[in-house]
PDB file of N, CA and C in Angstrom:
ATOM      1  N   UNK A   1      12.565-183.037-109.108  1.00  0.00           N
ATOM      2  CA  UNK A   1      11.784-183.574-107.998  1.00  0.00           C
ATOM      3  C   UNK A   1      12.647-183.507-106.750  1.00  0.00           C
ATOM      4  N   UNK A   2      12.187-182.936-105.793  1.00  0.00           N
ATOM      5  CA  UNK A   2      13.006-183.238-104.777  1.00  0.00           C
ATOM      6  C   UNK A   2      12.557-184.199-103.562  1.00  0.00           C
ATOM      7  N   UNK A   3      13.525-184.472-102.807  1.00  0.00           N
ATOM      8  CA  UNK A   3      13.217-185.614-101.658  1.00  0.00           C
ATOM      9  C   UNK A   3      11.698-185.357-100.991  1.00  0.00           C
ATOM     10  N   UNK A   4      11.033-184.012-100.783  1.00  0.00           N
ATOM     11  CA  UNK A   4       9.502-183.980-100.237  1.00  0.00           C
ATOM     12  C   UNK A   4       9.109-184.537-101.277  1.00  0.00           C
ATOM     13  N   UNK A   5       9.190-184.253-102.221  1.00  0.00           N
ATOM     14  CA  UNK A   5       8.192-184.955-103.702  1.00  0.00           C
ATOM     15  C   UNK A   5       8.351-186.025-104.045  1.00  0.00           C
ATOM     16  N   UNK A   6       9.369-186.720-103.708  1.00  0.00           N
ATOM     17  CA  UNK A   6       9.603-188.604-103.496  1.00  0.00           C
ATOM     18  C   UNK A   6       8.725-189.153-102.224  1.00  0.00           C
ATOM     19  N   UNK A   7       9.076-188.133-101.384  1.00  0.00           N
ATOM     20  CA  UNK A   7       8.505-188.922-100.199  1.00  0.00           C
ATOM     21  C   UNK A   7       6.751-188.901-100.132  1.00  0.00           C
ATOM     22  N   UNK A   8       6.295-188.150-100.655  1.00  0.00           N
ATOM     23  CA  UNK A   8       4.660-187.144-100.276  1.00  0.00           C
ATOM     24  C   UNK A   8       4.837-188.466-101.320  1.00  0.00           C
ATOM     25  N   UNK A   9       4.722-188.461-102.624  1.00  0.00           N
ATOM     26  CA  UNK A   9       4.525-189.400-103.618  1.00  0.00           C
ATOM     27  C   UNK A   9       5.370-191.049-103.584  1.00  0.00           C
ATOM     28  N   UNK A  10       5.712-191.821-102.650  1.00  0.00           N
ATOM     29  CA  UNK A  10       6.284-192.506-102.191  1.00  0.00           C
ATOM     30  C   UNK A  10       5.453-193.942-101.598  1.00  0.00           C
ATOM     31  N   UNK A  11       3.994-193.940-101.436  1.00  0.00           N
ATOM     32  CA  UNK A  11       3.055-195.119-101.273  1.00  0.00           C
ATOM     33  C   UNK A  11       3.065-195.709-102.353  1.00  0.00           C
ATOM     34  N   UNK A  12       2.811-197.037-101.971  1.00  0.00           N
ATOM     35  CA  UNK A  12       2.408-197.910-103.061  1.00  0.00           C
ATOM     36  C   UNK A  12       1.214-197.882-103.688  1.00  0.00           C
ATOM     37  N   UNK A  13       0.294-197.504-103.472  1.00  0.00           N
ATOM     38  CA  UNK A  13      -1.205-196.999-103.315  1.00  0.00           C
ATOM     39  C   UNK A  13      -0.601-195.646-104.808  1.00  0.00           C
ATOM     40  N   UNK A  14      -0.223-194.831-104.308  1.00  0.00           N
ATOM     41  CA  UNK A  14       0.380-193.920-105.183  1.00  0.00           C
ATOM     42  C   UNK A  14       1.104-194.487-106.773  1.00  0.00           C
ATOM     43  N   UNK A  15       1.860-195.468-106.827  1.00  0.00           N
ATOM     44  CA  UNK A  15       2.238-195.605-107.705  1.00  0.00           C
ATOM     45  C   UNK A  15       1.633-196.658-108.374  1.00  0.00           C
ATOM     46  N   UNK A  16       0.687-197.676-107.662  1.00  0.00           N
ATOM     47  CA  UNK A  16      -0.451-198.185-108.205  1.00  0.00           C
ATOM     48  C   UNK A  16      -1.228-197.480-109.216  1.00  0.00           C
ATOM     49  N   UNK A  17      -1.372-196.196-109.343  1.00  0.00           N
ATOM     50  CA  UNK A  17      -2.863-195.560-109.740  1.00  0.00           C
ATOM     51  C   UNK A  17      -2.002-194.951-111.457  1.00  0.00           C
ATOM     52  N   UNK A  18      -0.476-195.142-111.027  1.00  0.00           N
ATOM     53  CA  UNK A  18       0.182-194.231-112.178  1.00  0.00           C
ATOM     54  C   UNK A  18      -0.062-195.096-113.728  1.00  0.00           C
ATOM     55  N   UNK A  19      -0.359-194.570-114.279  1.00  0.00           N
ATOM     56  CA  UNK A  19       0.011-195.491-115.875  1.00  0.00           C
ATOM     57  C   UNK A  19       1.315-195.702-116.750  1.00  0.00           C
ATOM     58  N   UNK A  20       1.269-196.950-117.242  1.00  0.00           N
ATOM     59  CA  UNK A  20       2.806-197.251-117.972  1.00  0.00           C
ATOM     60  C   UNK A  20       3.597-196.007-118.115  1.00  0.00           C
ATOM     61  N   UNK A  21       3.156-195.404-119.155  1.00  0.00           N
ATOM     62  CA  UNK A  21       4.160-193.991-119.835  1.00  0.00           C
ATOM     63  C   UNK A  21       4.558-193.365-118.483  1.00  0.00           C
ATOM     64  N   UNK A  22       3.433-192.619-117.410  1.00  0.00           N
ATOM     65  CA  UNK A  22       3.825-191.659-116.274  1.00  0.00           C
ATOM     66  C   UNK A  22       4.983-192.518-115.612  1.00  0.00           C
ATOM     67  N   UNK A  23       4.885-193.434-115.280  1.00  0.00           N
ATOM     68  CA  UNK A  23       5.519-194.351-114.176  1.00  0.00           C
ATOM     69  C   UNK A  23       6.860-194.669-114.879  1.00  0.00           C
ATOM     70  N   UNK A  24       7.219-194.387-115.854  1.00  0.00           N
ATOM     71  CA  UNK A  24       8.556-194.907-117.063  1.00  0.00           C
ATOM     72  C   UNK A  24       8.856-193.661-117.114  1.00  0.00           C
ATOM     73  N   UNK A  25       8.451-192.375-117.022  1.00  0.00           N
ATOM     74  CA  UNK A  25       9.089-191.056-117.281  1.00  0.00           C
ATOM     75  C   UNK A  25       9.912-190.873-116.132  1.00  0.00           C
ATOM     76  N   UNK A  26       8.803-191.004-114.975  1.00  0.00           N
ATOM     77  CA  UNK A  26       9.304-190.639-113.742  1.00  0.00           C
ATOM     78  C   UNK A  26      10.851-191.873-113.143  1.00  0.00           C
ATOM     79  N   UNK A  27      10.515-192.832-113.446  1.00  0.00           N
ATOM     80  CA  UNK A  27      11.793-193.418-113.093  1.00  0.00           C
ATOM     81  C   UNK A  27      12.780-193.030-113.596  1.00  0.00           C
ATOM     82  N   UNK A  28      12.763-192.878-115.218  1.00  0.00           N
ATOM     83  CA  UNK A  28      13.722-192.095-116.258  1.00  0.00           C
ATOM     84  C   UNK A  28      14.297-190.938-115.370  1.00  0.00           C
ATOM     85  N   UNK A  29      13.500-190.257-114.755  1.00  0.00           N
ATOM     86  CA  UNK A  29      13.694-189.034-114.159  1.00  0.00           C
ATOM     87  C   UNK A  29      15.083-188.989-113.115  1.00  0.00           C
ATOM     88  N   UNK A  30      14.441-189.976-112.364  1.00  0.00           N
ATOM     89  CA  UNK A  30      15.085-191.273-110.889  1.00  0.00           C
ATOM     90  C   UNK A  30      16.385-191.279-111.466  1.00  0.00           C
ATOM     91  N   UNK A  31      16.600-192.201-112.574  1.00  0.00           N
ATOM     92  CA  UNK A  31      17.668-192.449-112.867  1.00  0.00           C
ATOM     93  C   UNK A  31      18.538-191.362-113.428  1.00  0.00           C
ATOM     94  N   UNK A  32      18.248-190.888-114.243  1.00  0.00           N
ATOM     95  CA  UNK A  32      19.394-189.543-114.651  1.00  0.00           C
ATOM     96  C   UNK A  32      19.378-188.412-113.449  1.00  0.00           C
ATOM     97  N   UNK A  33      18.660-188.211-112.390  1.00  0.00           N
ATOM     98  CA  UNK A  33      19.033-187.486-110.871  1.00  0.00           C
ATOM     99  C   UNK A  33      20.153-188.061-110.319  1.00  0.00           C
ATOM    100  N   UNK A  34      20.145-189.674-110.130  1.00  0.00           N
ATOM    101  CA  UNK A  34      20.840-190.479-109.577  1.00  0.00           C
ATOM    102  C   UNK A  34      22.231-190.417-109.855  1.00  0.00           C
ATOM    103  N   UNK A  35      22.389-190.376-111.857  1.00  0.00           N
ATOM    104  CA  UNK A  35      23.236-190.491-112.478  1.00  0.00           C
ATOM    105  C   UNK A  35      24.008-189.415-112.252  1.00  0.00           C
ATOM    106  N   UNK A  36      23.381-187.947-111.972  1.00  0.00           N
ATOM    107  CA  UNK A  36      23.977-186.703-111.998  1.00  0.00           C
ATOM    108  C   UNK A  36      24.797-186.357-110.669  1.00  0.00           C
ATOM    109  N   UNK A  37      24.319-187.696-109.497  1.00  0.00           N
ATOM    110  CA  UNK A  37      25.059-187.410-108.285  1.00  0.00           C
ATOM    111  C   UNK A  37      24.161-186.032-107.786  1.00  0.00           C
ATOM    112  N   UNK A  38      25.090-185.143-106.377  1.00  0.00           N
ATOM    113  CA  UNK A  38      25.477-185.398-105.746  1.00  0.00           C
ATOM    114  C   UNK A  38      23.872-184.925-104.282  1.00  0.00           C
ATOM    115  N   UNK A  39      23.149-186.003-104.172  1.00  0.00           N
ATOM    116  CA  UNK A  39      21.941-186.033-103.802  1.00  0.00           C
ATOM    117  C   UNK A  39      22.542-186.154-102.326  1.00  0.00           C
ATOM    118  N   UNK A  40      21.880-185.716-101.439  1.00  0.00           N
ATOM    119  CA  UNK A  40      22.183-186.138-100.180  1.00  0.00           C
ATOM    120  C   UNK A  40      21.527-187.843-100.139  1.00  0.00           C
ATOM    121  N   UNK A  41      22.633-188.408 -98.835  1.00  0.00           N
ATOM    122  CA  UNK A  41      22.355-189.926 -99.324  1.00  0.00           C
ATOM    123  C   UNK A  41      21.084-190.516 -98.767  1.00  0.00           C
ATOM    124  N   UNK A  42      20.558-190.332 -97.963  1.00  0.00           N
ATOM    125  CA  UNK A  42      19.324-190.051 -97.391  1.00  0.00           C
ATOM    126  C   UNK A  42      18.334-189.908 -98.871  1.00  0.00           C
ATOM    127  N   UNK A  43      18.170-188.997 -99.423  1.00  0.00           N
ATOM    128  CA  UNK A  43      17.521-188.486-100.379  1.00  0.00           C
ATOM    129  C   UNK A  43      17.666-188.906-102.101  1.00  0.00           C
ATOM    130  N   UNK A  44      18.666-189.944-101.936  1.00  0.00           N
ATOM    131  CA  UNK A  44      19.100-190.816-102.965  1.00  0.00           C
ATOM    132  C   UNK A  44      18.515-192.101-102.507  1.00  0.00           C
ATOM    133  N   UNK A  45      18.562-192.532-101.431  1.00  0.00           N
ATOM    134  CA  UNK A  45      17.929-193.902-100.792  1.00  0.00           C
ATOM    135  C   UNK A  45      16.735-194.141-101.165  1.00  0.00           C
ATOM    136  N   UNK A  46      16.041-192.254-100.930  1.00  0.00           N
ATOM    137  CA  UNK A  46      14.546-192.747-100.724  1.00  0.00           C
ATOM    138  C   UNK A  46      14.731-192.616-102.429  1.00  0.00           C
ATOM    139  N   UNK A  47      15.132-191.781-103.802  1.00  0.00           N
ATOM    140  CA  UNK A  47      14.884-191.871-104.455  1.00  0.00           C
ATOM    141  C   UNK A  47      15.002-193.720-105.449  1.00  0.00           C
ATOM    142  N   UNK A  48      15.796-194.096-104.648  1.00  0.00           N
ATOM    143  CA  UNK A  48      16.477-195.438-105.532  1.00  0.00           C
ATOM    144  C   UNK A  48      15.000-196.409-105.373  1.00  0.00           C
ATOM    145  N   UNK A  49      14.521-196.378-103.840  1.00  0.00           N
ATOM    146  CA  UNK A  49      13.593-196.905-103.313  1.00  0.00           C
ATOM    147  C   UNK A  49      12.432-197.231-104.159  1.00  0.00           C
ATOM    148  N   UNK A  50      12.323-195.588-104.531  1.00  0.00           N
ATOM    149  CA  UNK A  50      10.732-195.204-105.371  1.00  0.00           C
ATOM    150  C   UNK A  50      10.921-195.713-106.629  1.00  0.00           C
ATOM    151  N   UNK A  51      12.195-195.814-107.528  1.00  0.00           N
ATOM    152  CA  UNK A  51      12.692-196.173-108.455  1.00  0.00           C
ATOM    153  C   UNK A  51      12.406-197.937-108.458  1.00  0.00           C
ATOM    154  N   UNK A  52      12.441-198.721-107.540  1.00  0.00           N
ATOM    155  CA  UNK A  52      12.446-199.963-107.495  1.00  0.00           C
ATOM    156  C   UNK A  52      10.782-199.767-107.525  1.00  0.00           C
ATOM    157  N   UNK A  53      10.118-199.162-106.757  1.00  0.00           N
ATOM    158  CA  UNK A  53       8.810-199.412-106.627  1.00  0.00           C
ATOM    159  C   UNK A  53       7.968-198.933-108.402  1.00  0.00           C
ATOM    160  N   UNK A  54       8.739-198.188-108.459  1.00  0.00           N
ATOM    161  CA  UNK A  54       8.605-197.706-110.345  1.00  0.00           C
ATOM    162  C   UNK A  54       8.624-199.063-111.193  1.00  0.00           C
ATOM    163  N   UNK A  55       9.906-199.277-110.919  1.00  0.00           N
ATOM    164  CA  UNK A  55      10.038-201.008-112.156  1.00  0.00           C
ATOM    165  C   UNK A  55       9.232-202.103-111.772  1.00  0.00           C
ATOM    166  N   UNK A  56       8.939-202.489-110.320  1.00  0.00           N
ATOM    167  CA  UNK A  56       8.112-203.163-110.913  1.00  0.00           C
ATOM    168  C   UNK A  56       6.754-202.847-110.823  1.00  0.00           C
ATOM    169  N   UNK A  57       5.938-201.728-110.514  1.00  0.00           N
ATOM    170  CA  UNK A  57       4.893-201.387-111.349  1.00  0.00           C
ATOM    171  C   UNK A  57       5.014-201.435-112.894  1.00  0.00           C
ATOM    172  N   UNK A  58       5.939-200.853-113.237  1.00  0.00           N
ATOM    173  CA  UNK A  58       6.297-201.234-114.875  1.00  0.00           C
ATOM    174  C   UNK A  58       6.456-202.724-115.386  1.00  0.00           C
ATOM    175  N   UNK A  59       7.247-203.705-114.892  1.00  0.00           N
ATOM    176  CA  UNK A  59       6.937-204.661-115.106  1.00  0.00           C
ATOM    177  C   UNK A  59       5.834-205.065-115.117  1.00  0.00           C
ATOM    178  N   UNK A  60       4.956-205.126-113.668  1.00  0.00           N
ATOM    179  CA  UNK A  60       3.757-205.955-114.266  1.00  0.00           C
ATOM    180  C   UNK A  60       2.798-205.204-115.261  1.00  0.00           C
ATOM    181  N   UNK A  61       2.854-204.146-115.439  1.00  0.00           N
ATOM    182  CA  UNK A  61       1.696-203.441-116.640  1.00  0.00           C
ATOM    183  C   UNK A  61       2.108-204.221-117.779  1.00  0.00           C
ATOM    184  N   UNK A  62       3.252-204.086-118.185  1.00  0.00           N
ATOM    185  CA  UNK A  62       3.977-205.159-119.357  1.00  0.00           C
ATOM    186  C   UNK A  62       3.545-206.177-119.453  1.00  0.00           C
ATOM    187  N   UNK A  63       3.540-206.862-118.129  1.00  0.00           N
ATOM    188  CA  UNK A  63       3.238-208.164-118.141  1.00  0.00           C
ATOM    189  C   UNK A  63       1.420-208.390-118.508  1.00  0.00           C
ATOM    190  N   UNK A  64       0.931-207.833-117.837  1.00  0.00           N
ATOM    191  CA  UNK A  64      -0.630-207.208-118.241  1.00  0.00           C
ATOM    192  C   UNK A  64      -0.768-207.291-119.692  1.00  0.00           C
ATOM    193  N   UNK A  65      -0.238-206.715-120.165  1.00  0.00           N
ATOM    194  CA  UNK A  65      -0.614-206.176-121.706  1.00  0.00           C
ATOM    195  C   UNK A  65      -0.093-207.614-122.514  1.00  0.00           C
ATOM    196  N   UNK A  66       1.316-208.438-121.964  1.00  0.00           N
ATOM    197  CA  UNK A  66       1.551-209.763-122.953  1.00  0.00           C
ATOM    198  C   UNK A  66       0.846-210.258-122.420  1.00  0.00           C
ATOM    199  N   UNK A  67      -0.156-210.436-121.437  1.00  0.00           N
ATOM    200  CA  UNK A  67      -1.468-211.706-121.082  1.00  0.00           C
ATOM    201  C   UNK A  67      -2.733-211.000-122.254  1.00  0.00           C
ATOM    202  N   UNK A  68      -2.950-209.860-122.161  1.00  0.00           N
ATOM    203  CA  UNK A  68      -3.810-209.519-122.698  1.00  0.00           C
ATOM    204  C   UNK A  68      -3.440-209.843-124.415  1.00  0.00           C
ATOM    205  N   UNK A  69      -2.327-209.161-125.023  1.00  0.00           N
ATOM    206  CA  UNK A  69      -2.212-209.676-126.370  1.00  0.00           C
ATOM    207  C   UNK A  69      -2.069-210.815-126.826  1.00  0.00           C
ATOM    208  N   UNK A  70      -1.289-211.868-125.809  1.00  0.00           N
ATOM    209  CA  UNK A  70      -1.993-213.289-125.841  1.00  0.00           C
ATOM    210  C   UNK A  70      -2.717-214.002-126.284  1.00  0.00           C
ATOM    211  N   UNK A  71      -4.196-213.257-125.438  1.00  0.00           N
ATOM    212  CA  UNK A  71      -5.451-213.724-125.597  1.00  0.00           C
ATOM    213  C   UNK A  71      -5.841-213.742-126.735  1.00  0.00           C
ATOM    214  N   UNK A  72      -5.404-212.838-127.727  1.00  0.00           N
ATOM    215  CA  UNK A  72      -5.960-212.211-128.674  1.00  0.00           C
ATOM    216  C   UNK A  72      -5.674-212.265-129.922  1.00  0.00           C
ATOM    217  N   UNK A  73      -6.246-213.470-130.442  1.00  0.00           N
ATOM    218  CA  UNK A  73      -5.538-213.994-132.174  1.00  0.00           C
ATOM    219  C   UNK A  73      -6.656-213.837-133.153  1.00  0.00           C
ATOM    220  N   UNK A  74      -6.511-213.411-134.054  1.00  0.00           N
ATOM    221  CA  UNK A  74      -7.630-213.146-135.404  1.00  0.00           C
ATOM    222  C   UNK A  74      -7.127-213.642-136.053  1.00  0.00           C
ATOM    223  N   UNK A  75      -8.386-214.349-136.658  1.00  0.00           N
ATOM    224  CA  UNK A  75      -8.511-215.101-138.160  1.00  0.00           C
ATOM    225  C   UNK A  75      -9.575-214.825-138.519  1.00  0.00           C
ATOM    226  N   UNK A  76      -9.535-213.819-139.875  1.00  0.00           N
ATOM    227  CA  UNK A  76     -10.725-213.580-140.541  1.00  0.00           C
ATOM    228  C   UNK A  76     -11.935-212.652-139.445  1.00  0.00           C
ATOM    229  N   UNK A  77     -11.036-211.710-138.749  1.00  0.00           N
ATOM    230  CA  UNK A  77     -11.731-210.884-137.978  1.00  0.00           C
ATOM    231  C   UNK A  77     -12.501-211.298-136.725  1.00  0.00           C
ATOM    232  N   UNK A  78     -12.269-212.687-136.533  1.00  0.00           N
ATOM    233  CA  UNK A  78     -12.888-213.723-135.446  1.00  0.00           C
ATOM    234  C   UNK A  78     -11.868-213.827-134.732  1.00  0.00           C
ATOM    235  N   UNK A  79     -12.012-213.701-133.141  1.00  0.00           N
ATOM    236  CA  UNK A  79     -10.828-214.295-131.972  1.00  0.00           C
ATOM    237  C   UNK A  79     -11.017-215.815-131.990  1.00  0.00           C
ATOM    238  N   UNK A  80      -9.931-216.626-132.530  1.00  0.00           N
ATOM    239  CA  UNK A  80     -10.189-217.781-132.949  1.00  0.00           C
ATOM    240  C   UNK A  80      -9.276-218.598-132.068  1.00  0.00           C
ATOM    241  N   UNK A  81      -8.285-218.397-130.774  1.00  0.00           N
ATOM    242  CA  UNK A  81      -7.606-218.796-129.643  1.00  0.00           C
ATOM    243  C   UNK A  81      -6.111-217.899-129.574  1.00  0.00           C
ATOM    244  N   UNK A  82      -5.396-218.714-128.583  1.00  0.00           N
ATOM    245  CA  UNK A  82      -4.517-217.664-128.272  1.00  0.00           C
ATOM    246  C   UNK A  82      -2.673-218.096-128.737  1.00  0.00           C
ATOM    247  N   UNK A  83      -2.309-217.322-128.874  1.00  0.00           N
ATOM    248  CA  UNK A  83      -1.283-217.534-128.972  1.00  0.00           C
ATOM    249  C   UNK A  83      -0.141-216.922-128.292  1.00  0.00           C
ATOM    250  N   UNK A  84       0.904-217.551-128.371  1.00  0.00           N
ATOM    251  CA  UNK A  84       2.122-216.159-127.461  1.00  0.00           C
ATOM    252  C   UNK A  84       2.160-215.029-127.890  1.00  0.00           C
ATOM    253  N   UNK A  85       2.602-214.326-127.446  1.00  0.00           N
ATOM    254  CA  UNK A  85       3.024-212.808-128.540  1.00  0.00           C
ATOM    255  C   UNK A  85       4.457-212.625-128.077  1.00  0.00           C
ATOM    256  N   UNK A  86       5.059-212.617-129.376  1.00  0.00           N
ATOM    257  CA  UNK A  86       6.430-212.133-128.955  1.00  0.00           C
ATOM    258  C   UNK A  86       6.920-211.042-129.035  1.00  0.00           C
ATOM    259  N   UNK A  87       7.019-210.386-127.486  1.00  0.00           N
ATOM    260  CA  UNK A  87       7.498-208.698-127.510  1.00  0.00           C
ATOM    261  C   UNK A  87       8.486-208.352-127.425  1.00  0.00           C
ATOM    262  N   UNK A  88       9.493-209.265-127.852  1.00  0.00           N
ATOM    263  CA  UNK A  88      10.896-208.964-126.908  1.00  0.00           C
ATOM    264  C   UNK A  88      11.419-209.045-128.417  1.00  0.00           C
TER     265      UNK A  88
END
């Protein structure tokens, strides 16, 4: 990816629309670019940037999904109330 392709793809609006897996590859991506050096620093900024805007879109989908599995306790094939779910 280079710095036009961070930046063109760089709204929040944009990384709103991405789903868990896309949005976890692409940071993955972020980070081992980052890791490999030697980015102009400009073009590391904006990548670190998009990278923050990555995690926590990722966070809250996570967080999404432990409200949703939450909700969601069976007994005898009936949602019968909720309980925590422990994902960690």
């Amino acid at each position: 990816m280079t710095a036009t392709d961070t930046n063109d793809r760089g709204s929040a609006g944009v990384v709103a629309a991405l789903s868990f897996e896309d949005a976890l590859a692409e940071l993955e991506a972020i980070v081992r670019r980052l890791e490999e050096g030697p980015d102009k620093l400009d073009e590391a900024i904006a990548a670190y940037e998009r990278g923050v805007a990555l995690k926590k879109h990722c966070e809250a989908k996570l967080s999404d999904a432990k409200t949703r599995v939450d909700r969601i306790v069976f007994e005898d094939g009936a949602a019968v109330g909720t309980e925590p779910a422990d994902l960690e």
